[in-house]
PDB file of N, CA and C in Angstrom:
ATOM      1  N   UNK A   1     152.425  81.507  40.018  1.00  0.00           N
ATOM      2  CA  UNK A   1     152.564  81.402  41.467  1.00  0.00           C
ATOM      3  C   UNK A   1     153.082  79.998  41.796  1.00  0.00           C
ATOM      4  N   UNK A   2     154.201  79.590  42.612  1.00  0.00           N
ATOM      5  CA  UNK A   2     154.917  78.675  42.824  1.00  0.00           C
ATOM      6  C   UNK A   2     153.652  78.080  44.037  1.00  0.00           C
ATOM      7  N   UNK A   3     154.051  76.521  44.005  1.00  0.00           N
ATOM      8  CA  UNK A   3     152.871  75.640  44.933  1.00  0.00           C
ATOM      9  C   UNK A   3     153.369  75.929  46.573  1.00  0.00           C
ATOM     10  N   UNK A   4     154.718  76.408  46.604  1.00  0.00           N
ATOM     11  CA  UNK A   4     155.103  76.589  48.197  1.00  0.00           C
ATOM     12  C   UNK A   4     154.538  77.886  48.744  1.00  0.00           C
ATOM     13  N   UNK A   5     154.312  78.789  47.304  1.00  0.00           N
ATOM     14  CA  UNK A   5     153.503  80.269  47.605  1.00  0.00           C
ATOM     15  C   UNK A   5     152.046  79.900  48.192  1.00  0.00           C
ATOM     16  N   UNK A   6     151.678  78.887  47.283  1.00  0.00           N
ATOM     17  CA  UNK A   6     150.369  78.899  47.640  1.00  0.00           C
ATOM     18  C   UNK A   6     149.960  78.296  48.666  1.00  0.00           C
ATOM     19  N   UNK A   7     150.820  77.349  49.268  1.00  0.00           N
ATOM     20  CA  UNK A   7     150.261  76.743  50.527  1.00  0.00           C
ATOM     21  C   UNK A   7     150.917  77.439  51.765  1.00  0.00           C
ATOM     22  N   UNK A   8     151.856  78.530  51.777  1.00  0.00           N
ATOM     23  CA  UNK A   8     152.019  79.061  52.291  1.00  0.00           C
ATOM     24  C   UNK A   8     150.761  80.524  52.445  1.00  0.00           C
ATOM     25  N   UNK A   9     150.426  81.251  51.629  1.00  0.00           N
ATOM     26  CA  UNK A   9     148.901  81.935  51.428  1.00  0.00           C
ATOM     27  C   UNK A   9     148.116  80.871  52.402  1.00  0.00           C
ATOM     28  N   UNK A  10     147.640  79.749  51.992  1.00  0.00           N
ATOM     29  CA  UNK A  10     146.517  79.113  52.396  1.00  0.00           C
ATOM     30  C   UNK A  10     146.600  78.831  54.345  1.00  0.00           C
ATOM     31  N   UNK A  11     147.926  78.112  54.335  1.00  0.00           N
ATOM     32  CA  UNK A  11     148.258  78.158  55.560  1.00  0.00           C
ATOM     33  C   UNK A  11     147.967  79.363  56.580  1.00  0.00           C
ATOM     34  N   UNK A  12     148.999  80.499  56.352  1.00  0.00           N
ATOM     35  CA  UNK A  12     148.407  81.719  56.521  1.00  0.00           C
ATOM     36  C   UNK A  12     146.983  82.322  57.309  1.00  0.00           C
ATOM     37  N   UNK A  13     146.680  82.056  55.557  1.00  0.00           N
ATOM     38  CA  UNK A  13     145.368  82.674  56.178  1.00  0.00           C
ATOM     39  C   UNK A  13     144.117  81.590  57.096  1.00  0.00           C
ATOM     40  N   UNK A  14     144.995  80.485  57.150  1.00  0.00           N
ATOM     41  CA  UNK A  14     143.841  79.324  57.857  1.00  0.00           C
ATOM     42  C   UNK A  14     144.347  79.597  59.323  1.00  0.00           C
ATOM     43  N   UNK A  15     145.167  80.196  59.654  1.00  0.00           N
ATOM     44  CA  UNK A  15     145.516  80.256  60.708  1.00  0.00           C
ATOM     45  C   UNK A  15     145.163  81.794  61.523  1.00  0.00           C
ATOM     46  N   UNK A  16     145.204  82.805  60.251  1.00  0.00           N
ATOM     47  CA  UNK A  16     144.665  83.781  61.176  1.00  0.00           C
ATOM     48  C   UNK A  16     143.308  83.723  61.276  1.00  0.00           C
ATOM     49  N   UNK A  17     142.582  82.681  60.454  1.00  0.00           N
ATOM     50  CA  UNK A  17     141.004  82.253  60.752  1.00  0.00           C
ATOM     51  C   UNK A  17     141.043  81.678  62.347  1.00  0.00           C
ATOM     52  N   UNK A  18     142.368  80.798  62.176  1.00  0.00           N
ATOM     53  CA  UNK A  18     141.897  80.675  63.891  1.00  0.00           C
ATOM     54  C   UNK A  18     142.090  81.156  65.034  1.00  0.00           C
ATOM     55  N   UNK A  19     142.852  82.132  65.048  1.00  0.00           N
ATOM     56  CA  UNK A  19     143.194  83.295  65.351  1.00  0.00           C
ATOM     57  C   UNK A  19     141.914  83.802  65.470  1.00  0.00           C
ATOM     58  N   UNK A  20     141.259  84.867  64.979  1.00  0.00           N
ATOM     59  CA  UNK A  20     140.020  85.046  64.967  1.00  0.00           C
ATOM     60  C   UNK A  20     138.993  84.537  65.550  1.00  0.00           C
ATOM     61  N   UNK A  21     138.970  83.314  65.551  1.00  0.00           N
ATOM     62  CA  UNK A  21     137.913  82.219  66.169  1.00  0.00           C
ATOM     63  C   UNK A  21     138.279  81.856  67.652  1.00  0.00           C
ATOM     64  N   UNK A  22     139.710  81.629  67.570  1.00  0.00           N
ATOM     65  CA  UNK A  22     139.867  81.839  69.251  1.00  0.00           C
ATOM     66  C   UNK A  22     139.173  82.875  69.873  1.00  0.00           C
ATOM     67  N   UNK A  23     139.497  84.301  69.512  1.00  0.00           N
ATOM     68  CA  UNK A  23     139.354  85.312  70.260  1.00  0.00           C
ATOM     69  C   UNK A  23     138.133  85.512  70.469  1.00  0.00           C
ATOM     70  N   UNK A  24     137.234  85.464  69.377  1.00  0.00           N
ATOM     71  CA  UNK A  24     135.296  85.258  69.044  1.00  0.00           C
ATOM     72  C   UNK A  24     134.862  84.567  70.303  1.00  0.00           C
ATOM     73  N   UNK A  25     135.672  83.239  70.606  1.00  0.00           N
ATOM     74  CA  UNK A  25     135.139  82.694  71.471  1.00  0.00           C
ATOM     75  C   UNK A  25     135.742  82.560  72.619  1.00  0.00           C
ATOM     76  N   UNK A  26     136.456  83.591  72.670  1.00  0.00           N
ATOM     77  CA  UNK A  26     137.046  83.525  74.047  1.00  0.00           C
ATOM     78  C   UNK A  26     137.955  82.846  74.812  1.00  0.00           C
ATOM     79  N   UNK A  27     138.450  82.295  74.000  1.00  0.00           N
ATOM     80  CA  UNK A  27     139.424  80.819  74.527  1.00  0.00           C
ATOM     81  C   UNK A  27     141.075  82.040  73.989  1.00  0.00           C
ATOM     82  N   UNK A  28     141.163  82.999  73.543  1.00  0.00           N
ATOM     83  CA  UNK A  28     142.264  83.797  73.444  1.00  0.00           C
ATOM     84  C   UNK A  28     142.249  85.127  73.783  1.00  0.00           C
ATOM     85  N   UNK A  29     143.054  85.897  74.634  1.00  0.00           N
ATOM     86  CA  UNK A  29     142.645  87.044  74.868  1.00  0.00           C
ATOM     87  C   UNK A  29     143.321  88.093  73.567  1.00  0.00           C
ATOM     88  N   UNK A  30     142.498  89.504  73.592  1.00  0.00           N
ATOM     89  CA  UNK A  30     142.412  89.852  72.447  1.00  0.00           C
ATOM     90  C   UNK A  30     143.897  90.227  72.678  1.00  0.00           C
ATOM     91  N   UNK A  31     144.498  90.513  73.647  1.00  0.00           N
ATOM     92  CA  UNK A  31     146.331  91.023  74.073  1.00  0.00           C
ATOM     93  C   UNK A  31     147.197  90.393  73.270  1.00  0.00           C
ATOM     94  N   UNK A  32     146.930  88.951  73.855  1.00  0.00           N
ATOM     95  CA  UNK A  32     148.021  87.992  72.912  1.00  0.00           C
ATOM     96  C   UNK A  32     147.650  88.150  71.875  1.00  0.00           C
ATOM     97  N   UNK A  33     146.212  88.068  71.176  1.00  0.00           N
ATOM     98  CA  UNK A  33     145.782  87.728  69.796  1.00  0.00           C
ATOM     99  C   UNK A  33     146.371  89.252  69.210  1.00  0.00           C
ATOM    100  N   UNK A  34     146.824  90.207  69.107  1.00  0.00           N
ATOM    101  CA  UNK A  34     147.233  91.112  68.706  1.00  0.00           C
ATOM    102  C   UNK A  34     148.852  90.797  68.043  1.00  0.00           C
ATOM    103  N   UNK A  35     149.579  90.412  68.636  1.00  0.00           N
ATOM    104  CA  UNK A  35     151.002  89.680  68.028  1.00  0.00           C
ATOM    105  C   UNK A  35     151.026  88.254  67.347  1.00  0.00           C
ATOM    106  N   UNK A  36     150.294  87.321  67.309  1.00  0.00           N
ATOM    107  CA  UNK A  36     149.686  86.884  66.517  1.00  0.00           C
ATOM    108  C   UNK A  36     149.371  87.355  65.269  1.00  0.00           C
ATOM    109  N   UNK A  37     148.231  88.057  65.087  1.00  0.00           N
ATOM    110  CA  UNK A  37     147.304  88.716  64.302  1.00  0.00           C
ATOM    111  C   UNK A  37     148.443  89.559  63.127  1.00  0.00           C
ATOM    112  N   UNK A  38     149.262  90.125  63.466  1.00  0.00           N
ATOM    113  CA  UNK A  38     150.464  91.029  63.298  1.00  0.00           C
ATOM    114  C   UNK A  38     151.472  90.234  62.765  1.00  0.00           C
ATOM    115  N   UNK A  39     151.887  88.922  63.323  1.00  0.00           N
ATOM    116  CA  UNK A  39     152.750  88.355  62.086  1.00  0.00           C
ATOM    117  C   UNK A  39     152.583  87.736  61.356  1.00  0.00           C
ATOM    118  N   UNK A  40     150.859  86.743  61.598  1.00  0.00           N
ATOM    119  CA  UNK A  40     150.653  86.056  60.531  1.00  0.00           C
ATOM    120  C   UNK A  40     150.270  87.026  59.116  1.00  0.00           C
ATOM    121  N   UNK A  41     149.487  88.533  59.884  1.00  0.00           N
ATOM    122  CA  UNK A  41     149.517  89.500  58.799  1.00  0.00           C
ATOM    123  C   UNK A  41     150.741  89.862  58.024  1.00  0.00           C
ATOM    124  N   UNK A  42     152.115  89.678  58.525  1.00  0.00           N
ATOM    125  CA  UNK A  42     153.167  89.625  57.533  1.00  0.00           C
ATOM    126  C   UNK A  42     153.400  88.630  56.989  1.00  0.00           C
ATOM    127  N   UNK A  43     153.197  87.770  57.538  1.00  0.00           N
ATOM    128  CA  UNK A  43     153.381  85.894  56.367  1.00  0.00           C
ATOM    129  C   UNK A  43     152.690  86.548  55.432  1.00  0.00           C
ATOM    130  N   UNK A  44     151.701  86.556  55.461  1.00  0.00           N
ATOM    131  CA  UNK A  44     150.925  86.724  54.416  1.00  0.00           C
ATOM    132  C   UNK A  44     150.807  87.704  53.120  1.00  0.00           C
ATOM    133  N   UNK A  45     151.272  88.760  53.595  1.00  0.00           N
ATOM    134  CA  UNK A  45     152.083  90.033  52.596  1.00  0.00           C
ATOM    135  C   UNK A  45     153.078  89.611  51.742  1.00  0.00           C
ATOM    136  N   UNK A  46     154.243  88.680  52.791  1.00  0.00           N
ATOM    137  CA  UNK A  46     155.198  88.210  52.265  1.00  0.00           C
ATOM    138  C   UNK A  46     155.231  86.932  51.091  1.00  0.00           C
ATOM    139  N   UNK A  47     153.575  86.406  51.513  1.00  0.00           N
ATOM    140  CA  UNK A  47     153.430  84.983  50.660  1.00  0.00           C
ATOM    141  C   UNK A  47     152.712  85.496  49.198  1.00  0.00           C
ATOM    142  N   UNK A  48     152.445  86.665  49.457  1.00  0.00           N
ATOM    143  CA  UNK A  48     152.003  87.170  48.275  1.00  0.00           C
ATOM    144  C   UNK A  48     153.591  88.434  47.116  1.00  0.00           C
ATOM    145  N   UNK A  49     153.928  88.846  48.091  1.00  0.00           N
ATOM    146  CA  UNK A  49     154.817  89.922  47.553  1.00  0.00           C
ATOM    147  C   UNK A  49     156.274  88.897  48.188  1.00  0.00           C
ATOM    148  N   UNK A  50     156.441  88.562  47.042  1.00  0.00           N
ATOM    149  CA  UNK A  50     157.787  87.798  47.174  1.00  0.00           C
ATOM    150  C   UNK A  50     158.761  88.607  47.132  1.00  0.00           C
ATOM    151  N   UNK A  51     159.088  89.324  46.346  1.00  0.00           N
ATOM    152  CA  UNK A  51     160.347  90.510  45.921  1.00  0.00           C
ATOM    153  C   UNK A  51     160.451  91.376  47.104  1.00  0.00           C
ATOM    154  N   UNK A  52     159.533  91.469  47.430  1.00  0.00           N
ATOM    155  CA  UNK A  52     159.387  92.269  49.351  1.00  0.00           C
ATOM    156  C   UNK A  52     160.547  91.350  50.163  1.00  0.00           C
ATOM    157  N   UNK A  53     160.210  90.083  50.123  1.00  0.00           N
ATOM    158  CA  UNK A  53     161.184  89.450  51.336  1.00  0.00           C
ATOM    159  C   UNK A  53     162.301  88.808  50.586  1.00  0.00           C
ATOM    160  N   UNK A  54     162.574  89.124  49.133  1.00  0.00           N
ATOM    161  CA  UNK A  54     163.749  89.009  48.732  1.00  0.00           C
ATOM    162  C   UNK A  54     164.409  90.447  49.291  1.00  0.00           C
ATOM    163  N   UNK A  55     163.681  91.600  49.267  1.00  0.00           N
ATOM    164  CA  UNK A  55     164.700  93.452  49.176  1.00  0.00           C
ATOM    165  C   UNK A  55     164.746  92.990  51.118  1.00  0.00           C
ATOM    166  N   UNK A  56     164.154  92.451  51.743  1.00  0.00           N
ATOM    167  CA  UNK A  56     164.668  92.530  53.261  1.00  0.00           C
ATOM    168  C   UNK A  56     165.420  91.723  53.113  1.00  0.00           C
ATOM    169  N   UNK A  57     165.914  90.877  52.983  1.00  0.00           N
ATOM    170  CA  UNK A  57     166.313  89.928  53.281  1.00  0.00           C
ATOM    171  C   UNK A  57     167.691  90.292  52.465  1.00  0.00           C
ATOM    172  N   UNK A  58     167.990  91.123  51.604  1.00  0.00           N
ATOM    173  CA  UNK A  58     168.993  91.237  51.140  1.00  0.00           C
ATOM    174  C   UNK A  58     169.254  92.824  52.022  1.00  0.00           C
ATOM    175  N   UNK A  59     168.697  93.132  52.297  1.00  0.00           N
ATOM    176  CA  UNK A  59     168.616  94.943  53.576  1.00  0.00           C
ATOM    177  C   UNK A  59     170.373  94.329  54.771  1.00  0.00           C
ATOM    178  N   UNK A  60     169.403  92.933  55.131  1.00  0.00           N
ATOM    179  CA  UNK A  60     170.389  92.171  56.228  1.00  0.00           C
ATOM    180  C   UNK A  60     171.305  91.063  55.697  1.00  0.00           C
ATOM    181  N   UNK A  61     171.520  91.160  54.487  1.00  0.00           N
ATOM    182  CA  UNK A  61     172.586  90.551  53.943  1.00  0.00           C
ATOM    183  C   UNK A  61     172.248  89.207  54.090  1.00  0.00           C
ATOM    184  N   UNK A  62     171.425  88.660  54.060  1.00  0.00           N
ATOM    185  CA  UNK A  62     171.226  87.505  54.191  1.00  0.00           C
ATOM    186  C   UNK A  62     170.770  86.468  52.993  1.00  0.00           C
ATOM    187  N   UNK A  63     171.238  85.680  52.953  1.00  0.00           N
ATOM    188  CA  UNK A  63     171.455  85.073  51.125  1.00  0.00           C
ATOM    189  C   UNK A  63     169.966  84.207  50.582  1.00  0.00           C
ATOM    190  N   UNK A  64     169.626  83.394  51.711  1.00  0.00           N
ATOM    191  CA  UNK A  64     168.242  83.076  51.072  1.00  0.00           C
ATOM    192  C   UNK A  64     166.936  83.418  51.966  1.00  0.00           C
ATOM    193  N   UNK A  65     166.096  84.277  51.358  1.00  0.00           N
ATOM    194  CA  UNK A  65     164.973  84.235  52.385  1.00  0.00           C
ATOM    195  C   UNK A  65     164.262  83.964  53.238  1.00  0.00           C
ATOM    196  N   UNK A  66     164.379  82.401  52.957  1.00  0.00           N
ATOM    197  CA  UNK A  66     164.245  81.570  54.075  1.00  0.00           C
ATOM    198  C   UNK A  66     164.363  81.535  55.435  1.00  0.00           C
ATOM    199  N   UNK A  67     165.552  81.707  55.269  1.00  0.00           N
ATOM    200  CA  UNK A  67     166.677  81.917  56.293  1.00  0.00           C
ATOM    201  C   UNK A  67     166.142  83.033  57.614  1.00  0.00           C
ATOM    202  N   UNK A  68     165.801  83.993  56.324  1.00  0.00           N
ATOM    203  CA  UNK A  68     165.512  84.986  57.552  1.00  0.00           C
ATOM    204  C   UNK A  68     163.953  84.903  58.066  1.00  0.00           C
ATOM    205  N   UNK A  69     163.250  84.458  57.255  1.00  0.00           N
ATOM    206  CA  UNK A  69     161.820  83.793  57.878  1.00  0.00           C
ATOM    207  C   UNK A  69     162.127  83.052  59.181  1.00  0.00           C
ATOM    208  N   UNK A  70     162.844  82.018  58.908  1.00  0.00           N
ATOM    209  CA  UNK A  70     163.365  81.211  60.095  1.00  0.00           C
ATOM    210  C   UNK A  70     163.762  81.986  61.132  1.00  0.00           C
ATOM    211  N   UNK A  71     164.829  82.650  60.936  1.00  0.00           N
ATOM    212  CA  UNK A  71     165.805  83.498  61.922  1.00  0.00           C
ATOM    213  C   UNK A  71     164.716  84.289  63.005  1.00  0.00           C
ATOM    214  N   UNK A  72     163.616  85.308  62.502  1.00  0.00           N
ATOM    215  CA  UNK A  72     162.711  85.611  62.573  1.00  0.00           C
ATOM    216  C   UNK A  72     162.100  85.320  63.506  1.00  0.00           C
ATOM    217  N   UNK A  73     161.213  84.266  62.839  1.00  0.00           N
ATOM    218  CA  UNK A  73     160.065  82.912  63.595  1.00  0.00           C
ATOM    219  C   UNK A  73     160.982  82.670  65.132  1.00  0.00           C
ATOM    220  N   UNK A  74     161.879  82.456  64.751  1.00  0.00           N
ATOM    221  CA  UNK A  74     162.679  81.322  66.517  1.00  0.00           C
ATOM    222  C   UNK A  74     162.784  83.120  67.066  1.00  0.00           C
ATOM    223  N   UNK A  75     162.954  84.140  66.978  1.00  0.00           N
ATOM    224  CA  UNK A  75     163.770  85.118  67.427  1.00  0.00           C
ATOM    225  C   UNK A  75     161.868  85.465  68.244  1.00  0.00           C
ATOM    226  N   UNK A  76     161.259  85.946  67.374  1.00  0.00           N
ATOM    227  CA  UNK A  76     159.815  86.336  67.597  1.00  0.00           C
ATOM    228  C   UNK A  76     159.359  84.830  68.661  1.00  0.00           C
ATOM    229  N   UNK A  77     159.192  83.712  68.254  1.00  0.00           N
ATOM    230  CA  UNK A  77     158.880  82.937  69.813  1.00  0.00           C
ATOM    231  C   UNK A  77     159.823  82.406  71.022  1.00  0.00           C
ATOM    232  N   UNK A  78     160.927  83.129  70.455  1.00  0.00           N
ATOM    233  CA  UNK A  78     161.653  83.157  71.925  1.00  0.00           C
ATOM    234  C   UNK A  78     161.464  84.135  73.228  1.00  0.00           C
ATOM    235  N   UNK A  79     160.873  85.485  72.168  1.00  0.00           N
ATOM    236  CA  UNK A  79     160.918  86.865  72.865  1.00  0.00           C
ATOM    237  C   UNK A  79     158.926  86.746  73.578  1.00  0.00           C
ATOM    238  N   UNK A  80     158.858  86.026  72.667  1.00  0.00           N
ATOM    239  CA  UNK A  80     156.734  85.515  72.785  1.00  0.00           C
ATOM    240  C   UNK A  80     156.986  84.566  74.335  1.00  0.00           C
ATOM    241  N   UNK A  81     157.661  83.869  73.992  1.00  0.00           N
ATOM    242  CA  UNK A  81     158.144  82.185  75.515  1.00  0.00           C
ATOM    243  C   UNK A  81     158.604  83.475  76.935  1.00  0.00           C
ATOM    244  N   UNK A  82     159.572  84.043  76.725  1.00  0.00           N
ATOM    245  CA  UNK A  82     159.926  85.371  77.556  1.00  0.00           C
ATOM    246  C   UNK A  82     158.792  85.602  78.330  1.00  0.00           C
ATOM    247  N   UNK A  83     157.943  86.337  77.062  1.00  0.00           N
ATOM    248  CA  UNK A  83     156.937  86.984  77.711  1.00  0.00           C
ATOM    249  C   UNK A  83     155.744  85.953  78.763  1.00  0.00           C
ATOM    250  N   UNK A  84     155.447  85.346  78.180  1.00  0.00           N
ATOM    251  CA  UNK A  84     154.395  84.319  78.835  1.00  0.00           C
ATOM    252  C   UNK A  84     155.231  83.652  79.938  1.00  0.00           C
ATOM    253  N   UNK A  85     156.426  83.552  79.955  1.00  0.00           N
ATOM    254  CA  UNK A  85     157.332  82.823  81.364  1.00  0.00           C
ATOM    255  C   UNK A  85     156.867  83.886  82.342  1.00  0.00           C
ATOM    256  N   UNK A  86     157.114  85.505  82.175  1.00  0.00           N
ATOM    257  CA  UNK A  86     156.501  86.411  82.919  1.00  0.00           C
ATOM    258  C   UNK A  86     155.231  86.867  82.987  1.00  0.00           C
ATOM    259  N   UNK A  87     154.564  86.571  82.943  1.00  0.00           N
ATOM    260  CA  UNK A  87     152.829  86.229  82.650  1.00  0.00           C
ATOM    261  C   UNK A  87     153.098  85.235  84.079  1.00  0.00           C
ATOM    262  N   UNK A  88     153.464  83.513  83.458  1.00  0.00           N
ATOM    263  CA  UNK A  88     152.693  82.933  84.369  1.00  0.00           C
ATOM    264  C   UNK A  88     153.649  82.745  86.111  1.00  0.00           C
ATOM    265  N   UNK A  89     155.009  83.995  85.541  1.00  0.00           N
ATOM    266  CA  UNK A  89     155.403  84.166  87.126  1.00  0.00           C
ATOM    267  C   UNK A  89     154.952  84.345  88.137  1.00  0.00           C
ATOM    268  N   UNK A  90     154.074  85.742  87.001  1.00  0.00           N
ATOM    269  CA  UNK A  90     153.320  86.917  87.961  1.00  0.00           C
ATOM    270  C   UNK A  90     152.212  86.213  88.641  1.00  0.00           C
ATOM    271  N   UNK A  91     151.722  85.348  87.789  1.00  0.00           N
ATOM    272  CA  UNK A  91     150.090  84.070  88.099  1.00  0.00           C
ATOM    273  C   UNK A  91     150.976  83.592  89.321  1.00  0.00           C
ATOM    274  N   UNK A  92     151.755  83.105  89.492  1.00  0.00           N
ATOM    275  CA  UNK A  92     152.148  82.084  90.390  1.00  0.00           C
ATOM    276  C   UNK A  92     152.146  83.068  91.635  1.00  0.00           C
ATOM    277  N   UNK A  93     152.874  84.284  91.801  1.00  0.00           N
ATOM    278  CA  UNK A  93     152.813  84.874  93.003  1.00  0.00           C
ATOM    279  C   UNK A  93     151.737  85.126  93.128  1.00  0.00           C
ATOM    280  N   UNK A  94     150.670  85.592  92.445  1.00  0.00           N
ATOM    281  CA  UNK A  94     149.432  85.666  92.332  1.00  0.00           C
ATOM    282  C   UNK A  94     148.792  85.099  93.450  1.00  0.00           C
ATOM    283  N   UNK A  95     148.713  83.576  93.033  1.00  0.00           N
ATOM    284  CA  UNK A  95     148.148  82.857  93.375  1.00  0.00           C
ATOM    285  C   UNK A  95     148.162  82.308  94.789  1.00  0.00           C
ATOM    286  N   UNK A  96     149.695  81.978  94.808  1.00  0.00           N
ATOM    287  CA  UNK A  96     150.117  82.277  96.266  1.00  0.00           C
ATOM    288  C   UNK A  96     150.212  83.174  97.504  1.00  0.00           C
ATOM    289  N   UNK A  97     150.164  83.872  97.268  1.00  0.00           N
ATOM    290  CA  UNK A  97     149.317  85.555  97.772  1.00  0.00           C
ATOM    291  C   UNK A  97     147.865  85.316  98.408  1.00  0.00           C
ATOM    292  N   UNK A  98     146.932  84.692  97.385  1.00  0.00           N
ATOM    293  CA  UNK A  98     145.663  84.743  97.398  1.00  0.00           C
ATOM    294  C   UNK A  98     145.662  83.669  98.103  1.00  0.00           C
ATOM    295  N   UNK A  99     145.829  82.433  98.179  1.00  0.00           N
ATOM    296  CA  UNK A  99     146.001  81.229  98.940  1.00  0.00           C
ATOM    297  C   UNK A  99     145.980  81.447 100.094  1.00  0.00           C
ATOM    298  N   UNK A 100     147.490  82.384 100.686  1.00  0.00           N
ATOM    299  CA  UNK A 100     147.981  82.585 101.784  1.00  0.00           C
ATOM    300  C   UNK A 100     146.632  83.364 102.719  1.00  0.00           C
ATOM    301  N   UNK A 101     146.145  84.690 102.059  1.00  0.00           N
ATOM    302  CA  UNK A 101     145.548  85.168 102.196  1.00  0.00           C
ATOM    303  C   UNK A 101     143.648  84.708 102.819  1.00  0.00           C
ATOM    304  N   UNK A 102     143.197  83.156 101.657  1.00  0.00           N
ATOM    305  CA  UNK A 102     142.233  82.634 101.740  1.00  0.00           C
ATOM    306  C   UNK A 102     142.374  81.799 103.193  1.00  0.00           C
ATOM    307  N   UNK A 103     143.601  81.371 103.440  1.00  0.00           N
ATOM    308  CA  UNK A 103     143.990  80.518 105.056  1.00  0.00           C
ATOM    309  C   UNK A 103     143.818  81.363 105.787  1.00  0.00           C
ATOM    310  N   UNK A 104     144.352  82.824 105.800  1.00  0.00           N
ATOM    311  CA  UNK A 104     144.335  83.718 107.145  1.00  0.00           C
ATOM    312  C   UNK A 104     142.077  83.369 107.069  1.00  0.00           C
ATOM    313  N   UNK A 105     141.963  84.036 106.311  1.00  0.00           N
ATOM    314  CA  UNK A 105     140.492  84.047 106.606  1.00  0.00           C
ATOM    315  C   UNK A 105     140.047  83.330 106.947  1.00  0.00           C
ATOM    316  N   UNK A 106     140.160  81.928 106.600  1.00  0.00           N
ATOM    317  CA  UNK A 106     139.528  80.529 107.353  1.00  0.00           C
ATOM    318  C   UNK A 106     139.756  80.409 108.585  1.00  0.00           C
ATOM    319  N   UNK A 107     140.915  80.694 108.753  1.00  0.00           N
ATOM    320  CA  UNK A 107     141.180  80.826 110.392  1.00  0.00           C
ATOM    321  C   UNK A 107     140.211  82.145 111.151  1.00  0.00           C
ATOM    322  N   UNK A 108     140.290  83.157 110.664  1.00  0.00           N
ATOM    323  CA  UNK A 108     139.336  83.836 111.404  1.00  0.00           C
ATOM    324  C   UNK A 108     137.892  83.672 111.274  1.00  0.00           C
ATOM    325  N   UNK A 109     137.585  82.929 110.169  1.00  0.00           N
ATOM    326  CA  UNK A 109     136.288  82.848 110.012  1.00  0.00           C
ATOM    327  C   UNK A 109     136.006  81.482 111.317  1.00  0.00           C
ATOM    328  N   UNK A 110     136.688  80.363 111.461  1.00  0.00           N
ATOM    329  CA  UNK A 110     137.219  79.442 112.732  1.00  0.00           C
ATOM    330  C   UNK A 110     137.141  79.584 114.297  1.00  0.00           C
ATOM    331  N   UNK A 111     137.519  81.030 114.290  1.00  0.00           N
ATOM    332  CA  UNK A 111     138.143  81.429 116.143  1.00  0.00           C
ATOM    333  C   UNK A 111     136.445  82.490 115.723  1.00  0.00           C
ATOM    334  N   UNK A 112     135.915  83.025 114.720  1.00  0.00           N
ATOM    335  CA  UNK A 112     134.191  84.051 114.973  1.00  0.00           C
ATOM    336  C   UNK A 112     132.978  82.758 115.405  1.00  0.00           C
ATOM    337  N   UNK A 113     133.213  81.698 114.597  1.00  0.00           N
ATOM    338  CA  UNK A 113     132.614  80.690 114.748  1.00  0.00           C
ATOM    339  C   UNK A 113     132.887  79.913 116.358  1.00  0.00           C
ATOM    340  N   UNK A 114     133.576  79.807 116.672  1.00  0.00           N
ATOM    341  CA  UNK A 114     134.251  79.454 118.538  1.00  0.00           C
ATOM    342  C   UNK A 114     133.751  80.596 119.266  1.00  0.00           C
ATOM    343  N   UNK A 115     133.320  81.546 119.083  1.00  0.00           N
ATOM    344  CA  UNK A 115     133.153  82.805 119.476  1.00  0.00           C
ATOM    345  C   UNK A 115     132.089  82.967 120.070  1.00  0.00           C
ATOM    346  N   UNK A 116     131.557  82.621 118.351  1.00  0.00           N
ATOM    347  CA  UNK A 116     129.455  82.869 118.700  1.00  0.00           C
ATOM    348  C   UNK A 116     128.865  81.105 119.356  1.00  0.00           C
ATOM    349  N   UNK A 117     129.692  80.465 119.392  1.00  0.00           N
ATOM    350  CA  UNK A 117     129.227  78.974 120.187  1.00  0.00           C
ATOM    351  C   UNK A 117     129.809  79.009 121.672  1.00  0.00           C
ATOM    352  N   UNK A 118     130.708  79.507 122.298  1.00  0.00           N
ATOM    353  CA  UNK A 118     130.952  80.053 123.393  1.00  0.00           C
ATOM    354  C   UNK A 118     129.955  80.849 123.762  1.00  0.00           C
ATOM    355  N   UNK A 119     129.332  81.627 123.654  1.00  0.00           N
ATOM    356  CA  UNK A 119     128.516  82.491 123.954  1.00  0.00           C
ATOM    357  C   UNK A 119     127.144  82.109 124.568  1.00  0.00           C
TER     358      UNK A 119
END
């Protein structure tokens, strides 16, 4: 076993430990932790079964494995950045919504209060 195999294994799996440990404790929801969970589970196939990501990697014509790990990785957190840009869109109208919403009430809670002291 080559030393880049193995610290690639170790890496790996130290990471879907934290993976795991996020979610245990709540600091990750189990949604995201699912795509996560899913590719570090292929690092890890791959850090063990080398000849696996030599036969893909030659599937897409692509000359060193590497390559397509890389290609991969940026392609998978570009489409991951995507997603969470629309996540925290949706938060933002969200939020603003609810804001808008929390002012109308202050104001009426304002003119009930003028109401019952008039009285």
């Amino acid at each position: 076993m080559l030393r880049i195999q193995i610290i690639t294994i170790i890496a790996s799996l130290a990471f879907l430990f934290l993976v795991f440990r996020m979610v245990v404790k709540g600091r990750l929801r189990e949604e995201y932790s699912i795509i996560w969970l899913l590719f570090t589970g292929i690092l890890v196939v791959f850090s063990f079964w080398e000849k696996g990501l030599l036969l893909v990697s030659n599937m897409f014509g692509i000359y060193l494995p590497a390559n397509l790990v890389f290609t991969i990785s940026i392609f998978i957190a570009l489409v991951y950045l995507l997603h969470l840009s629309v996540v925290a869109s949706k938060l933002q109208k969200q939020n603003k919504l609810l804001a808008q919403e929390m002012a109308l009430m202050k104001i009426e809670i304002e003119k009930m209060k003028e109401e019952i002291k008039s009285e």
